[in-house]
Protein backbone atom coordinates (compact mmCIF):
# COMPACT_ATOMS: atom_id res chain seq x y z
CA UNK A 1 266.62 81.04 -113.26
CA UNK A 2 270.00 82.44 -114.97
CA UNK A 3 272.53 80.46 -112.84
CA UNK A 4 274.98 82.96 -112.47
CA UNK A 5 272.66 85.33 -111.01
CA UNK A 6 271.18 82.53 -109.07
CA UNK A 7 275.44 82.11 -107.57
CA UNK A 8 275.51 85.65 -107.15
CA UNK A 9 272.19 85.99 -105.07
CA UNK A 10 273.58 82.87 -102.87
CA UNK A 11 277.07 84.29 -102.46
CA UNK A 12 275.31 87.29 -100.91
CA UNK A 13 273.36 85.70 -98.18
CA UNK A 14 270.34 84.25 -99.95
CA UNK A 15 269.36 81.05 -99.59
CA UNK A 16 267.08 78.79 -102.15
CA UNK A 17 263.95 76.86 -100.67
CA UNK A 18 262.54 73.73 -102.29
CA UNK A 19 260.31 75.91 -104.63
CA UNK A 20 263.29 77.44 -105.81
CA UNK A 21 262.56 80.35 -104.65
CA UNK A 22 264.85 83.04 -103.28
CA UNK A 23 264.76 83.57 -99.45
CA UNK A 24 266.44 85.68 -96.92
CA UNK A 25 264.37 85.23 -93.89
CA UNK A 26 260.82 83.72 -93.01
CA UNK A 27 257.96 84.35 -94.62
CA UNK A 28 256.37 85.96 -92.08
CA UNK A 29 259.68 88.33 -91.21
CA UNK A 30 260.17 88.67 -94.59
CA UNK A 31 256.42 89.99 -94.92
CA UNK A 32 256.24 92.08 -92.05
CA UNK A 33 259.61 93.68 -93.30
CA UNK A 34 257.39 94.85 -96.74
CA UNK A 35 255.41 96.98 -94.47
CA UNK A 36 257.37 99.83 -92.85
CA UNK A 37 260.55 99.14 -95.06
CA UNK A 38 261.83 99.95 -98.41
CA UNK A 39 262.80 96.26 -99.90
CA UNK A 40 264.15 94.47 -102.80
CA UNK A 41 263.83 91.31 -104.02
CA UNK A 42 264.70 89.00 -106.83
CA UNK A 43 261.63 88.28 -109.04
CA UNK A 44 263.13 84.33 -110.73
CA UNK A 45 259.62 83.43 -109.74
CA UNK A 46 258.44 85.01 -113.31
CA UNK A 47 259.89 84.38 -116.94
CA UNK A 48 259.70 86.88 -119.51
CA UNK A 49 258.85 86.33 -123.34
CA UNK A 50 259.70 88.31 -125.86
CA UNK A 51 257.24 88.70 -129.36
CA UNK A 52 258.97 90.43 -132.10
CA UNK A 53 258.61 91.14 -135.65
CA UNK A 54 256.88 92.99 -138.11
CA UNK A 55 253.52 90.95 -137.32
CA UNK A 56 253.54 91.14 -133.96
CA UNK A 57 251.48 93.64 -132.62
CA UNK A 58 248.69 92.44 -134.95
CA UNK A 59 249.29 88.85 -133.92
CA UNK A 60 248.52 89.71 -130.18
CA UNK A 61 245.71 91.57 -130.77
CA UNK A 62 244.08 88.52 -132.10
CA UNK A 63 245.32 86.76 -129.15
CA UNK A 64 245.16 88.37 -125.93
CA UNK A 65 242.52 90.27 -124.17
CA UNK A 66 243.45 93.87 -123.84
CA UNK A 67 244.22 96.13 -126.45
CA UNK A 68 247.55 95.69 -127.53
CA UNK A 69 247.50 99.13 -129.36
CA UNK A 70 247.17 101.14 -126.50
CA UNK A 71 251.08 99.64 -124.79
CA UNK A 72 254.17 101.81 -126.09
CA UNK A 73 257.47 102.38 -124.71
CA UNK A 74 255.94 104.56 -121.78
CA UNK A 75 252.70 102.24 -120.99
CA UNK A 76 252.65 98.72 -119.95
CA UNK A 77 249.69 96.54 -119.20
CA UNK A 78 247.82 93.40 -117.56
CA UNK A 79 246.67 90.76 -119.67
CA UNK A 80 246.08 87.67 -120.90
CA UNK A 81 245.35 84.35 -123.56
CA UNK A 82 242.34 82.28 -123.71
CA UNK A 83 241.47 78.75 -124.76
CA UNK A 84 238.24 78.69 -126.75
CA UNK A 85 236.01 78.66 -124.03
CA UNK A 86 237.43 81.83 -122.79
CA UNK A 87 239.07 80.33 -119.70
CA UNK A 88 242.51 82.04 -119.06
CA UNK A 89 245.44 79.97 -120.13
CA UNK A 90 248.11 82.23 -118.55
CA UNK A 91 247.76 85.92 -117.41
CA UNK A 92 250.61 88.48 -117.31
CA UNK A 93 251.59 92.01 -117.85
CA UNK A 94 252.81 93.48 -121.38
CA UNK A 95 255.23 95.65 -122.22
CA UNK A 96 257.32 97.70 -125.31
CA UNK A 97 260.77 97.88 -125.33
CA UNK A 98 263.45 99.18 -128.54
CA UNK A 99 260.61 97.73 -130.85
CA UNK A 100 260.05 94.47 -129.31
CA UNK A 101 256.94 93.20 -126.90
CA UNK A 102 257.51 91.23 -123.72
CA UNK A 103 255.30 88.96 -121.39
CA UNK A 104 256.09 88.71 -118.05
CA UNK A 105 254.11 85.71 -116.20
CA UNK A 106 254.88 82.88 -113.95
CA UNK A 107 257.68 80.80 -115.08
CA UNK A 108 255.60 77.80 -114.66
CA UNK A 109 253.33 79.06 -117.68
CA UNK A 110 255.83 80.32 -119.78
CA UNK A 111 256.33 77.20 -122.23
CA UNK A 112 252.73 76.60 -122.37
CA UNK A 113 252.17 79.92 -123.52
CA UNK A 114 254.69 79.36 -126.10
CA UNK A 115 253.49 76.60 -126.95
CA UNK A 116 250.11 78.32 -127.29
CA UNK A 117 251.14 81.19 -129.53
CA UNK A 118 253.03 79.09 -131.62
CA UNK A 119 249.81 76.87 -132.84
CA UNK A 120 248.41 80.41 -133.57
CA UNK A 121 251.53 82.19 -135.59
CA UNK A 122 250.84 79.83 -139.49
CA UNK A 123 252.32 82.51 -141.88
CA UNK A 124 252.87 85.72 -139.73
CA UNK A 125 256.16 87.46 -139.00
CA UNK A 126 256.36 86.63 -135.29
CA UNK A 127 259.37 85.23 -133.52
CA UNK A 128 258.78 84.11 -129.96
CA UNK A 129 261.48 83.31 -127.34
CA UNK A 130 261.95 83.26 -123.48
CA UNK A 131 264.49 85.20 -122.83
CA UNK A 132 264.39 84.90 -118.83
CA UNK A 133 267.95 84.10 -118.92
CA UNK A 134 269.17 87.50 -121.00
CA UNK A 135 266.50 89.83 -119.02
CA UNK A 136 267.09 89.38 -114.75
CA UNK A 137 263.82 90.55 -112.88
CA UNK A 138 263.69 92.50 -109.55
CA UNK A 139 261.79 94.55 -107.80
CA UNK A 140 261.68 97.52 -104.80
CA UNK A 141 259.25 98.55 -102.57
CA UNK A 142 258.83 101.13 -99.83
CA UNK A 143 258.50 104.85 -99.62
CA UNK A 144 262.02 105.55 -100.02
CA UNK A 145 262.40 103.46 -103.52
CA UNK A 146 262.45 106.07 -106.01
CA UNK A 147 264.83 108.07 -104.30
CA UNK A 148 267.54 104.88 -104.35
CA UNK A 149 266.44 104.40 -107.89
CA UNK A 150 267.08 107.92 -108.61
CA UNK A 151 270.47 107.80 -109.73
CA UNK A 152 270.31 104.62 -111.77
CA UNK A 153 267.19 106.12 -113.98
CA UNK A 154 266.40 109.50 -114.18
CA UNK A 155 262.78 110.81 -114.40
CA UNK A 156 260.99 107.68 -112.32
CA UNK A 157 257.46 107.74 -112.70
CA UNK A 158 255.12 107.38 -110.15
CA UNK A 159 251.81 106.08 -112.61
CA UNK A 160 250.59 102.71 -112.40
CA UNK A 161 251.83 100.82 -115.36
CA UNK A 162 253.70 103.50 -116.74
CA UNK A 163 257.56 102.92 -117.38
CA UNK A 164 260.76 104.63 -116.64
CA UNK A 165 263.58 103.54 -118.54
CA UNK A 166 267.39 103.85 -120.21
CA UNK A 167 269.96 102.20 -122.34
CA UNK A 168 270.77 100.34 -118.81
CA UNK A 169 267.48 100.11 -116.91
CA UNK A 170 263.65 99.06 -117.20
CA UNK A 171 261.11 99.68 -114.34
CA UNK A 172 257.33 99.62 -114.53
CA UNK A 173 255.48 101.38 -111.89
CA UNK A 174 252.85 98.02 -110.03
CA UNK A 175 249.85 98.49 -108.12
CA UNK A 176 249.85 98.92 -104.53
CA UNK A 177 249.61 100.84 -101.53
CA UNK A 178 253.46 101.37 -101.35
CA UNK A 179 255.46 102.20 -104.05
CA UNK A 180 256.98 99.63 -106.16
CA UNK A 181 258.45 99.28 -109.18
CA UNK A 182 259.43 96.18 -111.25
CA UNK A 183 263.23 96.39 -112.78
CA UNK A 184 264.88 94.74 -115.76
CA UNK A 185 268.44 94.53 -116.86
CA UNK A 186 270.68 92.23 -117.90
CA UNK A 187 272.97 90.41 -115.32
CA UNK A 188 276.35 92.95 -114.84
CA UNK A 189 273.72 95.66 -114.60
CA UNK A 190 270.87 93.30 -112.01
CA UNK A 191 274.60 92.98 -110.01
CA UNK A 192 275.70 96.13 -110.18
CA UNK A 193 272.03 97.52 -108.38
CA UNK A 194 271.48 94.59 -106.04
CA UNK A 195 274.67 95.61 -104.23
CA UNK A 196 274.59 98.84 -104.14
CA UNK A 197 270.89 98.97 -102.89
CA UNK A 198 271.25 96.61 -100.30
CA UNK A 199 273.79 99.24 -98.75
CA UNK A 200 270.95 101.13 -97.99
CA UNK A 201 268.14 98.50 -97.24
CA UNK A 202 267.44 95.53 -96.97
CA UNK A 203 266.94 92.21 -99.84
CA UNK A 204 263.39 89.59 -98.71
CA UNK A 205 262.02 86.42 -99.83
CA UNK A 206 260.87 86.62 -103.30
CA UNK A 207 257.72 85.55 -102.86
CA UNK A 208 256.88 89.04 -100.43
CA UNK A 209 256.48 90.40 -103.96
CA UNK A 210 253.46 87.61 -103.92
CA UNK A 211 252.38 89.11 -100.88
CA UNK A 212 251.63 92.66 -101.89
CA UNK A 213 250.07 91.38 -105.58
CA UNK A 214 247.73 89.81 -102.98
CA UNK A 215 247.30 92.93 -100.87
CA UNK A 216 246.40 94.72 -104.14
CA UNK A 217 244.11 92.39 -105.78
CA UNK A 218 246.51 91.43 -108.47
CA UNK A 219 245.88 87.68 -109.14
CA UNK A 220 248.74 85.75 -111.27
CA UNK A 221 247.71 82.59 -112.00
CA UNK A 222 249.86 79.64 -112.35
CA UNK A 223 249.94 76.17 -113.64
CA UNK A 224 247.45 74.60 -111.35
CA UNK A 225 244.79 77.50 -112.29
CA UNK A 226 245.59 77.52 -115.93
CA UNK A 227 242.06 77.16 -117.58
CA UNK A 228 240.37 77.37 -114.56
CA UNK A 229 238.73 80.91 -115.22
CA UNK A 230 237.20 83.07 -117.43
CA UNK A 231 239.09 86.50 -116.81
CA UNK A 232 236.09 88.71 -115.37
CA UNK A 233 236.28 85.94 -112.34
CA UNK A 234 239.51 86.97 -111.83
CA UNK A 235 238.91 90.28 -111.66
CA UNK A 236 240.50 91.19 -114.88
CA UNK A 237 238.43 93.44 -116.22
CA UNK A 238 238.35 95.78 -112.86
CA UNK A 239 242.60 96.06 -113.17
CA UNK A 240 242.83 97.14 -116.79
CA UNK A 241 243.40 93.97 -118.00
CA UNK A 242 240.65 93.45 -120.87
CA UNK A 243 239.44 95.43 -123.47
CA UNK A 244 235.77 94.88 -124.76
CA UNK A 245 236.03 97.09 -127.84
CA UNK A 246 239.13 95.82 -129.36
CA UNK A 247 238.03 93.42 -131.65
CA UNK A 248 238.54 89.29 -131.75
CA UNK A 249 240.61 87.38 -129.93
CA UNK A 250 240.44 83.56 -129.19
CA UNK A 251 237.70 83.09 -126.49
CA UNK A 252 236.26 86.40 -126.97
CA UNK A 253 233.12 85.27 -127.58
CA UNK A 254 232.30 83.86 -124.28
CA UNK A 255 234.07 87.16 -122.50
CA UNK A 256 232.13 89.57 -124.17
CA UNK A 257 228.72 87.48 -123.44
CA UNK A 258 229.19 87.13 -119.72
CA UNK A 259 230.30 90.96 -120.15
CA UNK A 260 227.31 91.69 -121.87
CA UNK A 261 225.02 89.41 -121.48
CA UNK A 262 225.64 86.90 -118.74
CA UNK A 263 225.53 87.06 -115.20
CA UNK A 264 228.60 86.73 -113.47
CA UNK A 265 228.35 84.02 -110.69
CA UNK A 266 232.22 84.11 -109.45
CA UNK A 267 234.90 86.86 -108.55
CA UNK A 268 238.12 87.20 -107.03
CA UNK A 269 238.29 88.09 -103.53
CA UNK A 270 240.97 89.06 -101.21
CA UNK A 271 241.19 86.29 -97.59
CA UNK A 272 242.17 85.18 -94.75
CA UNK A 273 243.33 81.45 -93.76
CA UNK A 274 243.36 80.67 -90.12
CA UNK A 275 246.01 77.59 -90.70
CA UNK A 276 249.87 77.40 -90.28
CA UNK A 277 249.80 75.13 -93.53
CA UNK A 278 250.42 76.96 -96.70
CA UNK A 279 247.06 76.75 -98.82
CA UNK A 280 248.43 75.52 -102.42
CA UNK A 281 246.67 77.38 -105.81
CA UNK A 282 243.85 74.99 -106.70
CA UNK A 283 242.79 74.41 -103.28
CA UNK A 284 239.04 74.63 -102.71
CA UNK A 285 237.14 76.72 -100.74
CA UNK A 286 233.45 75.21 -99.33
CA UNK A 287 230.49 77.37 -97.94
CA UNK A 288 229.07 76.31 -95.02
CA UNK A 289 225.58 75.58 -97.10
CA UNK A 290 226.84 74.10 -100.00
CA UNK A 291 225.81 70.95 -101.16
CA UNK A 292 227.38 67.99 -100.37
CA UNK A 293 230.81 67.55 -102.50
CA UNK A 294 230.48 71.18 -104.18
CA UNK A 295 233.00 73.45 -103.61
CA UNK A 296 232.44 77.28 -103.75
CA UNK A 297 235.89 78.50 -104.13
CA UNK A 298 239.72 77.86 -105.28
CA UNK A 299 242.73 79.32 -104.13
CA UNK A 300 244.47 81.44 -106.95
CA UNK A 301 247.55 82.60 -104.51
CA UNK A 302 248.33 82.51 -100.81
CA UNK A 303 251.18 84.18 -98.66
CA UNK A 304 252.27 83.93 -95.28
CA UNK A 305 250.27 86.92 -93.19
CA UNK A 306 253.01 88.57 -90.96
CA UNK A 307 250.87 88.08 -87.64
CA UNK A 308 249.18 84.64 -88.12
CA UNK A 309 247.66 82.50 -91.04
CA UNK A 310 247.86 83.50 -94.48
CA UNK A 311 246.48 86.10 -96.95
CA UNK A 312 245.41 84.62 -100.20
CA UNK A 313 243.48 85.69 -103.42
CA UNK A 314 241.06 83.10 -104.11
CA UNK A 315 237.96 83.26 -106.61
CA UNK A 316 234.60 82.39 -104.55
CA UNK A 317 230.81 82.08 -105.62
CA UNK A 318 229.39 85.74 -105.23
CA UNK A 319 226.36 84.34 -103.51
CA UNK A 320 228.69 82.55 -100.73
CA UNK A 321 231.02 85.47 -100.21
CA UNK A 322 228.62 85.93 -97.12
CA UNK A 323 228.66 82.65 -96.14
CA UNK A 324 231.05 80.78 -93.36
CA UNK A 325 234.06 79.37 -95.27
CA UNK A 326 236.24 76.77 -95.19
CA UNK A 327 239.74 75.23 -96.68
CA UNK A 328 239.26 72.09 -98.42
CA UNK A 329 235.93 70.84 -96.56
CA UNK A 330 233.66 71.63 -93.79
CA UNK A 331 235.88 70.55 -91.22
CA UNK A 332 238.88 72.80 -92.36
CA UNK A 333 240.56 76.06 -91.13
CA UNK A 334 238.39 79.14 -91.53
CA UNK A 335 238.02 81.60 -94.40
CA UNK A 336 237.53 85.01 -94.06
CA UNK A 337 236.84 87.76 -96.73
CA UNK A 338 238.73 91.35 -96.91
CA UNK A 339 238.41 94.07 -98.66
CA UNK A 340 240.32 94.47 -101.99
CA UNK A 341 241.56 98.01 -103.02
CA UNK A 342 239.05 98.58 -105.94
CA UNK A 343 235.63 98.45 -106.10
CA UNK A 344 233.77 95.65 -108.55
CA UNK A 345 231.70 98.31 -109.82
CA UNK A 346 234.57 99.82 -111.67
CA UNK A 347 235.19 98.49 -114.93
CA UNK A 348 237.96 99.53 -117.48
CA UNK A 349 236.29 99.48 -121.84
């Protein structure tokens, strides 16, 4: 996190829990304030990469698992890298700006996916950087959003993934059921708009942003999921987030033959928690009828749920979504399954 906009943030009545993430009230206040308000919050939580030069488009499109041709200056895009057994190493969302490409994904991922990329580079003309510190993250929500973002860029659009931008501001339109956007600017700029908005609303806990990705079935994964899934269990494919005509790309074997070919035995599903304790990503979730020591589930992302327990994202055994579920073992707090805004019969090419 840049520290001066991590001193600026604290000099203006935020506070820093041990995750290091920025906080303004509880969770559950801070949650509850997402619903009926228009919001802002600081979005350190995420690191952003930037892949430039003249072999970089090609490079990613031998990488990742949508098709890189189809992002431009006015369309971003989920995706993500494999290992070579197709399981995700990192998932994120892409996007064009003054010639250069940028991933945006949990900071805990971010030098592993450099790392990554960099085995993969040998002779190309790619340069690849995290340039968190240069680039400060936000992000508004509520009904009244674009209206307060009116005057700082012109023209916002309202299209999923599209992008709105100027020679001082960057915001990409996210999923959800409220409007939101994502915002990026350097730090005089991120200063400049932080004050001015909270004159008219109202800054919350970082990880609310974490909350509505959960309400809309948008599943980041982090360090302790890394590898753990192939992407159509994450629901990937259903959120424009992989392309099966584009071509090769490490892993793509195995994703186009559980596309094509396989049956798919695990999804992503929106839940509930009844506990107090925070579920962690990697917990496991068990079905009442499993087998002894097999679990049917693992947590990909949990949030405090305004009224009690916590909402999560969690990928679960299709055949067990029925079933009773549990945290951890048999004995643990109950799991319950919602419904997630899009339907796993739709599927993007």
């Amino acid at each position: 996190m840049n520290k001066d906009w991590q001193n600026f943030l604290l000099q203006n009545g935020a506070k820093q829990n041990a995750s290091g993430l920025i906080t303004f009230d509880t969770d559950a206040d801070s949650n509850k304030a997402t619903e009926g308000n228009t919001v802002i919050y600081d979005l350190s939580q995420y690191s952003t990469i930037v892949i430039a030069g003249d072999d970089a488009a090609a490079f990613m499109q031998g990488q990742f698992t949508n098709d890189v041709e189809l992002v431009d200056e006015n369309r971003s895009q989920l995706n993500a890298i494999c290992n070579n057994k197709g399981r995700m190493i990192a998932n994120f969302r892409l996007f064009k700006y003054q010639n250069n490409y940028f991933i945006n994904l949990k900071s805990d991922l971010a030098e592993i996916c450099i790392d990554h990329l960099q085995n993969y580079i040998l002779r190309s003309q790619v340069a690849i950087q995290d340039v968190s510190e240069q680039l400060i993250h936000m992000g508004i929500s509520g009904n009244d959003c674009s209206t307060l973002l009116a005057p700082y860029i012109s023209d916002l659009t309202d299209e999923t993934d599209c992008i709105s931008f100027n020679d001082d501001y960057f915001a990409i339109r996210a999923a959800g059921e409220l409007p939101r956007y994502e915002i990026f600017c350097d730090i005089e700029h991120a200063k400049k708009l932080w004050q001015e908005l909270c004159q008219k609303t109202r800054p919350v806990n970082s990880s609310s942003w974490d909350y509505l990705n959960i309400q809309a079935g948008i599943p980041f994964i982090d360090k302790h999921t890394s590898e753990s899934f192939v992407p159509q269990m994450a629901n990937m494919e259903l959120i424009n987030g992989v392309s099966f005509t584009k071509g090769c790309f490490t892993g793509q074997e195995i994703v186009a033959r559980m596309h094509y070919l396989g049956k798919l035995k695990k999804r992503c599903f929106r839940v509930h928690i009844a506990t107090e304790g925070q579920p962690a990503a990697g917990d496991k979730l068990f079905a009442e009828n499993a087998r002894a020591g097999q679990n049917t589930g693992e947590i990909i992302l949990a949030e405090k749920n305004p009224e009690s327990g916590y909402d999560a994202l969690a990928v679960i055994q299709i055949a067990d979504a029925g079933s009773n579920l549990f945290l951890n073992d048999a004995e643990g707090p109950k799991v319950s399954v919602k419904e997630l805004p899009y339907s796993f019969e739709t599927e993007q090419a």
